[in-house]
Protein backbone atom coordinates (compact mmCIF):
# COMPACT_ATOMS: atom_id res chain seq x y z
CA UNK A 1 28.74 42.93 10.87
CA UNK A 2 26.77 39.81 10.42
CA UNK A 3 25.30 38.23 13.60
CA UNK A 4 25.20 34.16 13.99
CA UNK A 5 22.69 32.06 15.36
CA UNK A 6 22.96 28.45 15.58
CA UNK A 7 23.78 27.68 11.57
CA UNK A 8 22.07 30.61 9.91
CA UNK A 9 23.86 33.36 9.02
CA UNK A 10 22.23 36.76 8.85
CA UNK A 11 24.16 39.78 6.98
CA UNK A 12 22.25 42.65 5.12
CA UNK A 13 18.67 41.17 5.56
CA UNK A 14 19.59 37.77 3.52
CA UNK A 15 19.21 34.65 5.64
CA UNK A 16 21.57 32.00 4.70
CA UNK A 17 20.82 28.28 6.05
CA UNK A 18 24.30 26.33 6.39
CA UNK A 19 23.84 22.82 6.58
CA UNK A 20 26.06 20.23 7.25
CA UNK A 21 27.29 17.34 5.95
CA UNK A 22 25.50 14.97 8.51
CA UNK A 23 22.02 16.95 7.90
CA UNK A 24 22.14 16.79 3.96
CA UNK A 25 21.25 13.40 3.40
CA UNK A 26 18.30 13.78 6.44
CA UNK A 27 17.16 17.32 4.10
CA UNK A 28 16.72 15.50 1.15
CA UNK A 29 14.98 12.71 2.52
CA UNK A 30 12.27 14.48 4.43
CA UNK A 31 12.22 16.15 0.91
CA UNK A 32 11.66 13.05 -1.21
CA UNK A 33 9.29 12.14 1.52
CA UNK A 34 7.13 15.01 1.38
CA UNK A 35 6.86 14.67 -2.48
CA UNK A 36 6.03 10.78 -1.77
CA UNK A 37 2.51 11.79 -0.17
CA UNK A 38 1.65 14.35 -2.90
CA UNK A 39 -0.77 13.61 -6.06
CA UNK A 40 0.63 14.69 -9.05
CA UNK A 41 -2.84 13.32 -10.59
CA UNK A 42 -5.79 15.08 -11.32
CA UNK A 43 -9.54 14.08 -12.95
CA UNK A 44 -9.95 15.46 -16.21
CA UNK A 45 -13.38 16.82 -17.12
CA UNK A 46 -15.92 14.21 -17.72
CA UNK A 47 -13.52 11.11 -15.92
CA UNK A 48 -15.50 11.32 -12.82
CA UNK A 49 -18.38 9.78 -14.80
CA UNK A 50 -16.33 6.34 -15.99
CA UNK A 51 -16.73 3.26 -13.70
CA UNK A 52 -13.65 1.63 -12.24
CA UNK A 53 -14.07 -2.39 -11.90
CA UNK A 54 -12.69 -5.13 -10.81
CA UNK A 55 -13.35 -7.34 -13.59
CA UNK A 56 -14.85 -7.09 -17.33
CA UNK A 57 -18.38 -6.12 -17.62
CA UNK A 58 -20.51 -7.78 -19.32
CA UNK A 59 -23.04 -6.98 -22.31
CA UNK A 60 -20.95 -3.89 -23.29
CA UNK A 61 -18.50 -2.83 -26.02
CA UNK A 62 -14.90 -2.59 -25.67
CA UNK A 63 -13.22 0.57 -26.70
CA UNK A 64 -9.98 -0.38 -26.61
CA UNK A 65 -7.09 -1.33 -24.24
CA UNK A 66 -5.24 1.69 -22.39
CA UNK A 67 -2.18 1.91 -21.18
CA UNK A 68 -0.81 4.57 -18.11
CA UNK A 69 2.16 5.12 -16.06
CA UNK A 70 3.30 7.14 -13.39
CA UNK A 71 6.33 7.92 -11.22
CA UNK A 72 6.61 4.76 -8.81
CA UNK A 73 9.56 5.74 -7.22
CA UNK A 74 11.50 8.97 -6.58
CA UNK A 75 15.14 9.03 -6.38
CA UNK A 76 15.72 5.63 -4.16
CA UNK A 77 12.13 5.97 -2.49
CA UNK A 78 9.13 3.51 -3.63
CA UNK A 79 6.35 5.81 -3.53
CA UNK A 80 3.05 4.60 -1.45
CA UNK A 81 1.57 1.37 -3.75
CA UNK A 82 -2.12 2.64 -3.13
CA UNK A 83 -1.45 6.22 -3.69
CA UNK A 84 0.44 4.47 -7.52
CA UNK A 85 -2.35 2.42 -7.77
CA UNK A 86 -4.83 5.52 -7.46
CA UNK A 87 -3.30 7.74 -9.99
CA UNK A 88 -3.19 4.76 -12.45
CA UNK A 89 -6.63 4.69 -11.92
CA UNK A 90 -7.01 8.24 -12.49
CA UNK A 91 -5.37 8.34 -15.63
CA UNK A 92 -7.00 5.54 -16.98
CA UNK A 93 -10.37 7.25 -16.45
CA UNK A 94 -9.41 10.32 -17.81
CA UNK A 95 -8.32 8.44 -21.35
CA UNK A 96 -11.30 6.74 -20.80
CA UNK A 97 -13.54 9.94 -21.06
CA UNK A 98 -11.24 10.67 -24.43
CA UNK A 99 -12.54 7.51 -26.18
CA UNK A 100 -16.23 7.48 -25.32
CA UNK A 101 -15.69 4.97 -22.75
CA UNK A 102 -17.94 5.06 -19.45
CA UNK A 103 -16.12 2.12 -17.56
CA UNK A 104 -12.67 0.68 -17.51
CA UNK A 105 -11.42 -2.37 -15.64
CA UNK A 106 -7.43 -3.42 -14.78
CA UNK A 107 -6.53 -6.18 -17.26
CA UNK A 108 -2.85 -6.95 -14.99
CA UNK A 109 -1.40 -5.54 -11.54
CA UNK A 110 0.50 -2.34 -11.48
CA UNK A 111 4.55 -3.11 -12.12
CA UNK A 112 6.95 -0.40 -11.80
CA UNK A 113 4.59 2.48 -12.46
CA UNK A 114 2.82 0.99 -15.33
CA UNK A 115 -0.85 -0.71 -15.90
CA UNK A 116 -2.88 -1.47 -18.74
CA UNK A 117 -6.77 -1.00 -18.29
CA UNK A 118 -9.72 -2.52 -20.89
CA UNK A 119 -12.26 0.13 -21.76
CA UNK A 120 -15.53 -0.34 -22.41
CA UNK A 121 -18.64 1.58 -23.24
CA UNK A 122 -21.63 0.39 -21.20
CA UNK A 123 -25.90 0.93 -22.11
CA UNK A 124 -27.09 2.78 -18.81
């Protein structure tokens, strides 16, 4: 006989979580919000080496323009702007390490997800 404790349900070893109506929409927020904090970006080997500025260096050769994008918004959550802004980064540096390029630099401002970087190979 199964035994019930406030909105779980317990028969043969199998727990069973009822939610209701009211709690859904709170479930899958907390859900998308959890997912907002992760980082779904990670360094690729030799990207930790390329130089991130703020502007285009000087005396160096440009490699090329890259362009990156990531997910800026999950269901009808914007995701964190720095934490977008970080991965951008991330991938941009590890294309970076794909072209023989030791430094990139933002060429516009993140929009929706997307940003285009300059990369340039530097004498050090």
């Amino acid at each position: 006989m199964p035994a019930t404790m406030a909105g779980i349900v317990v028969f043969r070893q199998e727990v069973v979580v009822i939610v209701s109506r009211s709690c859904k929409g709170a479930l899958i927020g907390a859900l998308v919000l959890a997912t907002g904090a992760c980082t779904w970006v990670h360094m690729a080997p030799g990207a930790s080496a390329v130089k991130v500025l703020t502007a285009a260096p000087s005396g160096c050769e440009k490699r090329g323009d890259i362009t990156v994008s990531v997910t800026s918004k999950v269901a009808l959550y914007d995701r964190n702007a720095l934490r977008v802004r970080e991965e951008l980064e991330t991938l941009a540096r590890n294309e970076a390490a794909g072209i023989d390029a030791d430094t990139v630099n933002p060429i516009d401002q993140p929009a929706n997800g997307n940003q285009t970087f300059a990369a340039w190979k530097c004498k050090r």
